[in-house]
PDB file of N, CA and C in Angstrom:
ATOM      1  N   UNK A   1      -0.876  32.343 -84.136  1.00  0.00           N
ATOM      2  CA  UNK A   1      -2.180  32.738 -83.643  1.00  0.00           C
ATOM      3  C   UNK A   1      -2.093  32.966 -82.138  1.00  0.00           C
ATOM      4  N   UNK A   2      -2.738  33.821 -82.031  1.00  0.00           N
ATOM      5  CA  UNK A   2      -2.473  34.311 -80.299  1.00  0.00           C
ATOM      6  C   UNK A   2      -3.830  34.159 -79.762  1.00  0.00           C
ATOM      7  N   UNK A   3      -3.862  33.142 -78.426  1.00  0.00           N
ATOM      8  CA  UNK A   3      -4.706  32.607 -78.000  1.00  0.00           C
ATOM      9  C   UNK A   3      -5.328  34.049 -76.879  1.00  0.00           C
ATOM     10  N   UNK A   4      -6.446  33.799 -77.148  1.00  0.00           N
ATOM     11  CA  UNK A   4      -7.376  34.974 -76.252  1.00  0.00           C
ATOM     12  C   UNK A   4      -7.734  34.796 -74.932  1.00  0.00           C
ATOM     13  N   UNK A   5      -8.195  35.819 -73.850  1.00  0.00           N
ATOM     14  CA  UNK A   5      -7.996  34.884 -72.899  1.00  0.00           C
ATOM     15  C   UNK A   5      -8.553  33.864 -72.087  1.00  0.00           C
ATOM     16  N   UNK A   6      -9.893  34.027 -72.899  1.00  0.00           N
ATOM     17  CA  UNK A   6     -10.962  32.979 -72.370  1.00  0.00           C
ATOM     18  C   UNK A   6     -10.198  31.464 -72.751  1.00  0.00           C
ATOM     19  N   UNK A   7      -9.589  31.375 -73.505  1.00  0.00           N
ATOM     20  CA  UNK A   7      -9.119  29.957 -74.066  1.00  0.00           C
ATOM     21  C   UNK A   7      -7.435  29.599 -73.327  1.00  0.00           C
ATOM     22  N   UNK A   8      -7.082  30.721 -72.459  1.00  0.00           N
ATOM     23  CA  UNK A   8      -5.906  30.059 -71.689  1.00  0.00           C
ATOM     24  C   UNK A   8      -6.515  30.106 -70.178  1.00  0.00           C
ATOM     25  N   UNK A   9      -5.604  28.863 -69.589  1.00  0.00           N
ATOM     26  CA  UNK A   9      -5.779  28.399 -68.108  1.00  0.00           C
ATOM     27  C   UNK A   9      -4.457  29.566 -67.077  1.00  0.00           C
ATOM     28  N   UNK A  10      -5.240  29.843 -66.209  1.00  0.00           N
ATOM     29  CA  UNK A  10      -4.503  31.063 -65.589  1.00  0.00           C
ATOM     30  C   UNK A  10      -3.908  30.161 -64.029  1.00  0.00           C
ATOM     31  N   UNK A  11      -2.889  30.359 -64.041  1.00  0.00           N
ATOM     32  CA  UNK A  11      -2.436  29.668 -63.006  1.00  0.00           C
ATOM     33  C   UNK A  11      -2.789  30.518 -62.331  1.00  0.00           C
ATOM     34  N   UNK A  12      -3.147  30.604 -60.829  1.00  0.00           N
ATOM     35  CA  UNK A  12      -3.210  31.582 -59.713  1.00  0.00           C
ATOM     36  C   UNK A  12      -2.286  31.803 -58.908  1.00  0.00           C
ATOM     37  N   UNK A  13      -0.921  30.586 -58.521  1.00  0.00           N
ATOM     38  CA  UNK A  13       0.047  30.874 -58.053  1.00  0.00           C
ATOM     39  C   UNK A  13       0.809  32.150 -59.392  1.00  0.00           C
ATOM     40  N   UNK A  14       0.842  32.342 -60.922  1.00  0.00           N
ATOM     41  CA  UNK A  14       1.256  33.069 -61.300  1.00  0.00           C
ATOM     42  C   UNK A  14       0.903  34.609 -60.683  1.00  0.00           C
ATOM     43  N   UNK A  15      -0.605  34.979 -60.871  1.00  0.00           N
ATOM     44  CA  UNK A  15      -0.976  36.178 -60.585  1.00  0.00           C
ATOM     45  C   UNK A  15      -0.576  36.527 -59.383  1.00  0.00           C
ATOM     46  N   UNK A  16      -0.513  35.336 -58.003  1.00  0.00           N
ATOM     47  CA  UNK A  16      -0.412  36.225 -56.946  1.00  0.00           C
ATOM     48  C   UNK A  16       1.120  36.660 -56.899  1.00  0.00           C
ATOM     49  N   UNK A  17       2.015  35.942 -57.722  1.00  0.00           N
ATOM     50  CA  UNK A  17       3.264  36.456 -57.757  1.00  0.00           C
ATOM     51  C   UNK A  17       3.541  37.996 -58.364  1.00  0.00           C
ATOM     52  N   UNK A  18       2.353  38.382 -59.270  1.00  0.00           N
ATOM     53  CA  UNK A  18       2.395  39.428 -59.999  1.00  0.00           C
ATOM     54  C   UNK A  18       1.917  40.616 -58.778  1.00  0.00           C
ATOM     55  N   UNK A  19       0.890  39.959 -57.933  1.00  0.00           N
ATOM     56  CA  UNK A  19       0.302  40.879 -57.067  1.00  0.00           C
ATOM     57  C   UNK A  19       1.619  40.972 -56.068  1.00  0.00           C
ATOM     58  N   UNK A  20       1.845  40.322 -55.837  1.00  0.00           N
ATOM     59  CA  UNK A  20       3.185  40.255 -54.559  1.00  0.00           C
ATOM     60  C   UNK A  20       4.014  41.559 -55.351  1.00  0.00           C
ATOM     61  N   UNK A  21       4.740  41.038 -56.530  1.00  0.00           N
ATOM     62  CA  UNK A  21       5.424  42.090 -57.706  1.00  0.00           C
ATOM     63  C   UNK A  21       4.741  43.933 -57.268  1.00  0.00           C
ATOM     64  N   UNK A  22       3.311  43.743 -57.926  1.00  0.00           N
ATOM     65  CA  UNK A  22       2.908  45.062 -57.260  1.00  0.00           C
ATOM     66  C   UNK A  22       2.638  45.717 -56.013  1.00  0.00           C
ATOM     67  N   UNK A  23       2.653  44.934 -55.102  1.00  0.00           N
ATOM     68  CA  UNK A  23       3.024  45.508 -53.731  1.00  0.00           C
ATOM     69  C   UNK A  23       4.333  45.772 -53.458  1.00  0.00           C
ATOM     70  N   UNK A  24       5.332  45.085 -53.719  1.00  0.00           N
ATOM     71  CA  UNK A  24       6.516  45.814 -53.774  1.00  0.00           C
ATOM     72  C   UNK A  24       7.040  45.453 -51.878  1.00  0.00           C
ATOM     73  N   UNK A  25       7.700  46.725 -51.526  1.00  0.00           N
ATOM     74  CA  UNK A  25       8.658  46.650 -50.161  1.00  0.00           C
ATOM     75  C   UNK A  25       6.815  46.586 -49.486  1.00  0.00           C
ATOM     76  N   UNK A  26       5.653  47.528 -50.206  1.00  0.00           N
ATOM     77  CA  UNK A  26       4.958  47.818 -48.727  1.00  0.00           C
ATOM     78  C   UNK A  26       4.777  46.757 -48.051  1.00  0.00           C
ATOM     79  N   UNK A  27       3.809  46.844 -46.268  1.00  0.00           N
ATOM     80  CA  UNK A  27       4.012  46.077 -45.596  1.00  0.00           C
ATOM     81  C   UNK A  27       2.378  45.340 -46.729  1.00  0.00           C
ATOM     82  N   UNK A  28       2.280  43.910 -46.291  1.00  0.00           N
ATOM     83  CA  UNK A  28       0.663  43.322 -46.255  1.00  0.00           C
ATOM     84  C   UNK A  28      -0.078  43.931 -46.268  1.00  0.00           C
ATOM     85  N   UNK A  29      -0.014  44.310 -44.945  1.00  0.00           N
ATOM     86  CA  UNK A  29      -1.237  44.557 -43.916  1.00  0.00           C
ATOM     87  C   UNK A  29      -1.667  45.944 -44.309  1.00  0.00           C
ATOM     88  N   UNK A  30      -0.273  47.063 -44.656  1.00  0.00           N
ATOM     89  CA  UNK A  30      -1.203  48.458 -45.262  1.00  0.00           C
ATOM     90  C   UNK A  30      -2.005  48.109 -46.464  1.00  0.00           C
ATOM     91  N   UNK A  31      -1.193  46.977 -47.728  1.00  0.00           N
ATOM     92  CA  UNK A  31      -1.621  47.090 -49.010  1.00  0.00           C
ATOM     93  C   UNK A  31      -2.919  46.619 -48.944  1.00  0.00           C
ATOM     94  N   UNK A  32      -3.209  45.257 -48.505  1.00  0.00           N
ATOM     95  CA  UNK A  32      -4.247  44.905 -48.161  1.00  0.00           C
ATOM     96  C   UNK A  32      -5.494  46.142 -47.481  1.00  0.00           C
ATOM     97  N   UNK A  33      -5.228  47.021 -46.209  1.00  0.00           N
ATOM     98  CA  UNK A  33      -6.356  47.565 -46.407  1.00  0.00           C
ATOM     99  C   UNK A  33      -6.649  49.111 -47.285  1.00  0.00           C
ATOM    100  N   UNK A  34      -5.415  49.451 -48.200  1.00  0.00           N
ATOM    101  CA  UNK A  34      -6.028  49.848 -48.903  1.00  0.00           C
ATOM    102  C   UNK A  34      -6.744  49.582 -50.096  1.00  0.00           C
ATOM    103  N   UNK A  35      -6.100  48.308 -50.098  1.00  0.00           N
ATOM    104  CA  UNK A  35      -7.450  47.467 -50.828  1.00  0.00           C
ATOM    105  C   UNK A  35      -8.754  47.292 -50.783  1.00  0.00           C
ATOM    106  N   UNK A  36      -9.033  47.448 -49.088  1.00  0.00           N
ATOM    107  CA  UNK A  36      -9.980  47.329 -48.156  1.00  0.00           C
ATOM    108  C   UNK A  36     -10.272  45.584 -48.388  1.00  0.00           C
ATOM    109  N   UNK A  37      -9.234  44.964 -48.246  1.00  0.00           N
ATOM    110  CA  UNK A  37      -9.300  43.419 -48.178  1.00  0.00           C
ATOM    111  C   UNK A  37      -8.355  42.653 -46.883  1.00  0.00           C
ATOM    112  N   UNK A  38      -8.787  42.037 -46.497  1.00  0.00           N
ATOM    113  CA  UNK A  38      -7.942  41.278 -45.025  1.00  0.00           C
ATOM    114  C   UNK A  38      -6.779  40.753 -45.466  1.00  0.00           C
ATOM    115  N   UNK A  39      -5.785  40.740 -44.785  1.00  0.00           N
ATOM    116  CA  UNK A  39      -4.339  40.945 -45.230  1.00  0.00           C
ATOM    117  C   UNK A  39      -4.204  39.414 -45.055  1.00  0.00           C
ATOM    118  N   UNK A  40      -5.399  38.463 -44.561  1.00  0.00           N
ATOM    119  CA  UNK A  40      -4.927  36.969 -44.883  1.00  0.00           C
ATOM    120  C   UNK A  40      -4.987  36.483 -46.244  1.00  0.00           C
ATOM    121  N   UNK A  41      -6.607  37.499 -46.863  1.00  0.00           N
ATOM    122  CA  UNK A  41      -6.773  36.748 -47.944  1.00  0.00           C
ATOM    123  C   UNK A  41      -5.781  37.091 -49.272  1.00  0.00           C
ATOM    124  N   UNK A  42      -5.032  38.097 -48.489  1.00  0.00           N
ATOM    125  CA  UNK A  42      -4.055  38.899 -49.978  1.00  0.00           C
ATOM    126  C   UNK A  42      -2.722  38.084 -49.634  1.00  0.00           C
ATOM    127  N   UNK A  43      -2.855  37.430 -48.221  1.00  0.00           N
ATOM    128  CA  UNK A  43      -1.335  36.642 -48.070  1.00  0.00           C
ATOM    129  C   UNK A  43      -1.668  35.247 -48.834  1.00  0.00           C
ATOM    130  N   UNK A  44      -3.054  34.754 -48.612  1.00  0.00           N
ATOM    131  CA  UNK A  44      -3.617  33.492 -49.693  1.00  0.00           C
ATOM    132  C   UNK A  44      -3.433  33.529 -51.286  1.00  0.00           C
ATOM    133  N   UNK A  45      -3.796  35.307 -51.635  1.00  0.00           N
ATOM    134  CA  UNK A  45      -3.349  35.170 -53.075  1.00  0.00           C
ATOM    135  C   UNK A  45      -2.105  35.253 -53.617  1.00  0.00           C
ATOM    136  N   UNK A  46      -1.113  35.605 -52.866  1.00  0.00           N
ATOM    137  CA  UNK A  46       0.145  36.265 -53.118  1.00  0.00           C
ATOM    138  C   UNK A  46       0.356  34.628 -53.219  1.00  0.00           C
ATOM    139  N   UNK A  47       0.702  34.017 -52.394  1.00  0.00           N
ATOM    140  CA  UNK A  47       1.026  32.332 -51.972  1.00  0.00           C
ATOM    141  C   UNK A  47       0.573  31.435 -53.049  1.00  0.00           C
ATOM    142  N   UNK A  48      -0.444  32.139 -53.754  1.00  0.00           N
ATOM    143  CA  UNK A  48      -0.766  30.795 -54.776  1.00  0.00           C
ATOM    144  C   UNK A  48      -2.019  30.158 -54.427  1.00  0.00           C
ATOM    145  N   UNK A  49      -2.477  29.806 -52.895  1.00  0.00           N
ATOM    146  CA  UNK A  49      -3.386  29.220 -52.409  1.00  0.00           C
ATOM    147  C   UNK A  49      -4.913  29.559 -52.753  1.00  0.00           C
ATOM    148  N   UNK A  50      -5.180  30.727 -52.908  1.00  0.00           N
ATOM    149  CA  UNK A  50      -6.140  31.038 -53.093  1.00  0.00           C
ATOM    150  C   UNK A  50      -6.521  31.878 -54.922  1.00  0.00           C
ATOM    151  N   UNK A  51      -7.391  31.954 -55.100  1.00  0.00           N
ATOM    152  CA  UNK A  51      -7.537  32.197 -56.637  1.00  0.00           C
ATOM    153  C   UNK A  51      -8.059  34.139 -56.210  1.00  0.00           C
ATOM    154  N   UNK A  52      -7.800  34.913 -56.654  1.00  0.00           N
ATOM    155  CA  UNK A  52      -7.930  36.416 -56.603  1.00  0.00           C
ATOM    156  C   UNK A  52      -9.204  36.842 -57.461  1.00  0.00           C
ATOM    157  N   UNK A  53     -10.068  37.345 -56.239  1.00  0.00           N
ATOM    158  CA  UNK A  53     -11.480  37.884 -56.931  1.00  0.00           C
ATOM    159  C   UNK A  53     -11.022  38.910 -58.077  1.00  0.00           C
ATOM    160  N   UNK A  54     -11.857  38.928 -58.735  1.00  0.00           N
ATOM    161  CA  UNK A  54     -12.061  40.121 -60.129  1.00  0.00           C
ATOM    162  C   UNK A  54     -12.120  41.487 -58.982  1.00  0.00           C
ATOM    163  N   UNK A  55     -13.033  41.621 -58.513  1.00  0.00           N
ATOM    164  CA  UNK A  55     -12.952  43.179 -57.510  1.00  0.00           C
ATOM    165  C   UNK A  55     -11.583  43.211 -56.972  1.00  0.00           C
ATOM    166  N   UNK A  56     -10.638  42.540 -56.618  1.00  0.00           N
ATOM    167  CA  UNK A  56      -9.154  42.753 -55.731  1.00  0.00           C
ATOM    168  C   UNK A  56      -8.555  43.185 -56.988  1.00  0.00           C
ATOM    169  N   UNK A  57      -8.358  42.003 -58.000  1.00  0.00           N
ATOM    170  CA  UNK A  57      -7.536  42.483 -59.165  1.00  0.00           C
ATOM    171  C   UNK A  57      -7.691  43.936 -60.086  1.00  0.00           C
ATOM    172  N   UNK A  58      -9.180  44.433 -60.036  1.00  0.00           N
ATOM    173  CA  UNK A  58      -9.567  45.671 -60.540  1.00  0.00           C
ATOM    174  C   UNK A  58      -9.120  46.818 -59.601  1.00  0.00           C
ATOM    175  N   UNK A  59      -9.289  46.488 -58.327  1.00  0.00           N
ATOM    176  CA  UNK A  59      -9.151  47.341 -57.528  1.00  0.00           C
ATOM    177  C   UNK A  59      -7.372  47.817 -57.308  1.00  0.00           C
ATOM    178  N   UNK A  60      -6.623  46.392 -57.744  1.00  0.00           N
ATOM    179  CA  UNK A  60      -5.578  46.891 -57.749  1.00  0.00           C
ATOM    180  C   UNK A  60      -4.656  47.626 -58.822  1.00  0.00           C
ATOM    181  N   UNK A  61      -5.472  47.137 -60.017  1.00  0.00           N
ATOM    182  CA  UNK A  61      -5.456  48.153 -61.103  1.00  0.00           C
ATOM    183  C   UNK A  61      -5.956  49.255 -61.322  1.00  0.00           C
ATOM    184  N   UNK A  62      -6.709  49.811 -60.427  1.00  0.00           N
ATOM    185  CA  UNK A  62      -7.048  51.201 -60.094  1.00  0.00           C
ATOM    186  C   UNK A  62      -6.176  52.065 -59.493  1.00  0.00           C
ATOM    187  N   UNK A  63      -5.769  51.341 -58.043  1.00  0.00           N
ATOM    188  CA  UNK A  63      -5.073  52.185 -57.203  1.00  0.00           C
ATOM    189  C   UNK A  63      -3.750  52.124 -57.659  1.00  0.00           C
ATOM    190  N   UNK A  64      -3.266  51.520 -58.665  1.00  0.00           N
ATOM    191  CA  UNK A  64      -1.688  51.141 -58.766  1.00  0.00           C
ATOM    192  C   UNK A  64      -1.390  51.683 -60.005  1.00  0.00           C
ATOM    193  N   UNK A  65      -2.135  51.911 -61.113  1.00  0.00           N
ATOM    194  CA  UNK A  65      -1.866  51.825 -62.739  1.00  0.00           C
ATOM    195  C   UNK A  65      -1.656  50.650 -63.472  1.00  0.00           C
ATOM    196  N   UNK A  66      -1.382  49.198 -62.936  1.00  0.00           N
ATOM    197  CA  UNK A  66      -0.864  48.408 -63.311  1.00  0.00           C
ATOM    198  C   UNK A  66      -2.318  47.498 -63.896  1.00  0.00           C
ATOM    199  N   UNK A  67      -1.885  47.345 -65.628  1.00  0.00           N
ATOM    200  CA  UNK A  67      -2.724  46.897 -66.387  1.00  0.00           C
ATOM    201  C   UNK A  67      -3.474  45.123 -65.917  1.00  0.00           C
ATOM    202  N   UNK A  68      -4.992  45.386 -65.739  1.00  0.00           N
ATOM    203  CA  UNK A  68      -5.606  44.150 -65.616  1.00  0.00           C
ATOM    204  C   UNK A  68      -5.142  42.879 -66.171  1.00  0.00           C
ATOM    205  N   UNK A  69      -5.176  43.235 -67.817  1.00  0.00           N
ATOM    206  CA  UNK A  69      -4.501  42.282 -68.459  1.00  0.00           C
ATOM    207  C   UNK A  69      -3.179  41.809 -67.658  1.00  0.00           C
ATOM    208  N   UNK A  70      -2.501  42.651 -67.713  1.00  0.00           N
ATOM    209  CA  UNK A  70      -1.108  42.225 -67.045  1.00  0.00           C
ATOM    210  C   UNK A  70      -1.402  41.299 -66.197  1.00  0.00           C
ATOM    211  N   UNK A  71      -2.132  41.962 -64.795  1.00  0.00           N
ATOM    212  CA  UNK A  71      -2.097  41.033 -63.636  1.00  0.00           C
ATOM    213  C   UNK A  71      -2.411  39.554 -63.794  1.00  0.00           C
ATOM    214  N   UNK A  72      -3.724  39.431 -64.936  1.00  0.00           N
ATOM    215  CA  UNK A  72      -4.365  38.282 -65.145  1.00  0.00           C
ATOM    216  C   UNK A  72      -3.227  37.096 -65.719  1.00  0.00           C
ATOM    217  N   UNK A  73      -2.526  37.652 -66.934  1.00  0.00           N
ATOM    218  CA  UNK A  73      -1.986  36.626 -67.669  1.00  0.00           C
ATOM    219  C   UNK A  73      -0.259  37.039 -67.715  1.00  0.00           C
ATOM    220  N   UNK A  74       0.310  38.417 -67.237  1.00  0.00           N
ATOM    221  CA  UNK A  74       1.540  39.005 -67.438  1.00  0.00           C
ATOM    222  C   UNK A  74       2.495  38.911 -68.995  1.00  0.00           C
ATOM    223  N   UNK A  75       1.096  39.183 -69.780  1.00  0.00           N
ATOM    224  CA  UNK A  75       1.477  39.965 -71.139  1.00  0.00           C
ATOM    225  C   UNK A  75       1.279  41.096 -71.348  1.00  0.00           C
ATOM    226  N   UNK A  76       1.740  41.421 -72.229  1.00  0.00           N
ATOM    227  CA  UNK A  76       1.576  43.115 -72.303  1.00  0.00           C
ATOM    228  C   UNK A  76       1.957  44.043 -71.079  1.00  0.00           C
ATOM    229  N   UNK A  77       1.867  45.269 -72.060  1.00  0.00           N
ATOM    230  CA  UNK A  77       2.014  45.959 -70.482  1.00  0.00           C
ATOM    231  C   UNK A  77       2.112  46.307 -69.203  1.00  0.00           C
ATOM    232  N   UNK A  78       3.291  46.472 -68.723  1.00  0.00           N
ATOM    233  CA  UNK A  78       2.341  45.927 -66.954  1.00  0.00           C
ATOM    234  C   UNK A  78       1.479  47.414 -66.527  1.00  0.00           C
ATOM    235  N   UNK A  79       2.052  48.626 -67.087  1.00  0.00           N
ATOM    236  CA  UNK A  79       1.690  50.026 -66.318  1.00  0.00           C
ATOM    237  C   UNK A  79       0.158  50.908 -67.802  1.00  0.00           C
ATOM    238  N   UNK A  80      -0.848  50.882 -67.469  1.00  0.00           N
ATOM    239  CA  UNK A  80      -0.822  51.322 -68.552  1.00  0.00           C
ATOM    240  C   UNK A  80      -0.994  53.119 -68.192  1.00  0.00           C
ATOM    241  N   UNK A  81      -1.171  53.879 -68.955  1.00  0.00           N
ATOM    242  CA  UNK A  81      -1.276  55.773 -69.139  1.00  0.00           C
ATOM    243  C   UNK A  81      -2.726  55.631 -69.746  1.00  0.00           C
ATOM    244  N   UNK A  82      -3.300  56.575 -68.784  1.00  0.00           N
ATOM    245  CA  UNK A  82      -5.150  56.934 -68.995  1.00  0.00           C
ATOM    246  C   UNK A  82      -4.548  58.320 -70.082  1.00  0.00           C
ATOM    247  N   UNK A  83      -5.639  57.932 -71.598  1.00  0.00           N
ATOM    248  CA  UNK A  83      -6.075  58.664 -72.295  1.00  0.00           C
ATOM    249  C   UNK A  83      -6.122  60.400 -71.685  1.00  0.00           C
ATOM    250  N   UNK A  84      -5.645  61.346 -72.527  1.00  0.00           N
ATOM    251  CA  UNK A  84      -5.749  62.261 -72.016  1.00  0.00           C
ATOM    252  C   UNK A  84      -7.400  62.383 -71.496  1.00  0.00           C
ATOM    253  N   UNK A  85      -8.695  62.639 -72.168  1.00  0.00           N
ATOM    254  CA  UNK A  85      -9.519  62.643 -71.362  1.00  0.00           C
ATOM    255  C   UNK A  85     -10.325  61.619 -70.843  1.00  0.00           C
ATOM    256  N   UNK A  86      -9.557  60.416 -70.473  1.00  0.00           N
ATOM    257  CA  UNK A  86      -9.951  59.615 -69.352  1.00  0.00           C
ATOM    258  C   UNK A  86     -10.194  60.068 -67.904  1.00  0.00           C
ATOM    259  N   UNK A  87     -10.922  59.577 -67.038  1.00  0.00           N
ATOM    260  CA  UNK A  87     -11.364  60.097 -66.278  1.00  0.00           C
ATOM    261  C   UNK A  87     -11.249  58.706 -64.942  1.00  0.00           C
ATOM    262  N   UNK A  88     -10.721  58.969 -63.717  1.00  0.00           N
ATOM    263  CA  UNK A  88      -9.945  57.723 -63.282  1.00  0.00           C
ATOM    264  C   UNK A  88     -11.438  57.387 -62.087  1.00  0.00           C
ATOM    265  N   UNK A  89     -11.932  56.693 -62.109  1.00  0.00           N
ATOM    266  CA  UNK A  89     -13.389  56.627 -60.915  1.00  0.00           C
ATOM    267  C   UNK A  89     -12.564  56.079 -59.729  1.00  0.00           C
ATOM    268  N   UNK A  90     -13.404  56.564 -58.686  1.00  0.00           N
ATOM    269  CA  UNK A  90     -12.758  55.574 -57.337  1.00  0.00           C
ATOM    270  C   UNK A  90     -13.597  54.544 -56.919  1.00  0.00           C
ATOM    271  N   UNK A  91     -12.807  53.559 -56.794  1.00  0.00           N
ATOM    272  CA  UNK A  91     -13.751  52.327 -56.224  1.00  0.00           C
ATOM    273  C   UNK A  91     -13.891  52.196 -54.744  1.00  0.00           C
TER     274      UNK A  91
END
């Protein structure tokens, strides 16, 4: 039985490792403001210290491709492909 995700505990040092993962070589400080988020609080989530708003994590699944799910729990998919007539909004 595969637990859903309201019923698992999400470590936050995991995700920010995933977010660190999707930033990659760039510097912080660009990724962060194209996040349009302060490059302390994305150095707080990357670190573990801080827990990552729903708007950062969406937002970075917007600008990146990299599946929500993924970021949240790092099952499934990490990249997902928009439906041919999906339509991508900007946040």
């Amino acid at each position: 039985m595969k637990a859903n995700l309201s019923s698992k505990k999400i470590a936050k040092g995991e995700i920010g490792s995933r977010v660190k993962h999707v930033r990659g070589k760039d510097a912080q400080k660009e990724f962060a403001k194209m996040l349009e988020f302060s490059s302390s609080y994305l150095s707080e989530v990357e670190s573990g210290k801080t827990k990552p708003s729903l708007e950062l994590l969406i937002r970075i699944s917007h600008i990146t491709n990299y599946s929500l799910h993924w970021l949240l729990t790092g099952e499934g998919p990490m990249l997902f492909e928009p439906s041919e007539g999906a339509v991508k909004e900007n946040i």
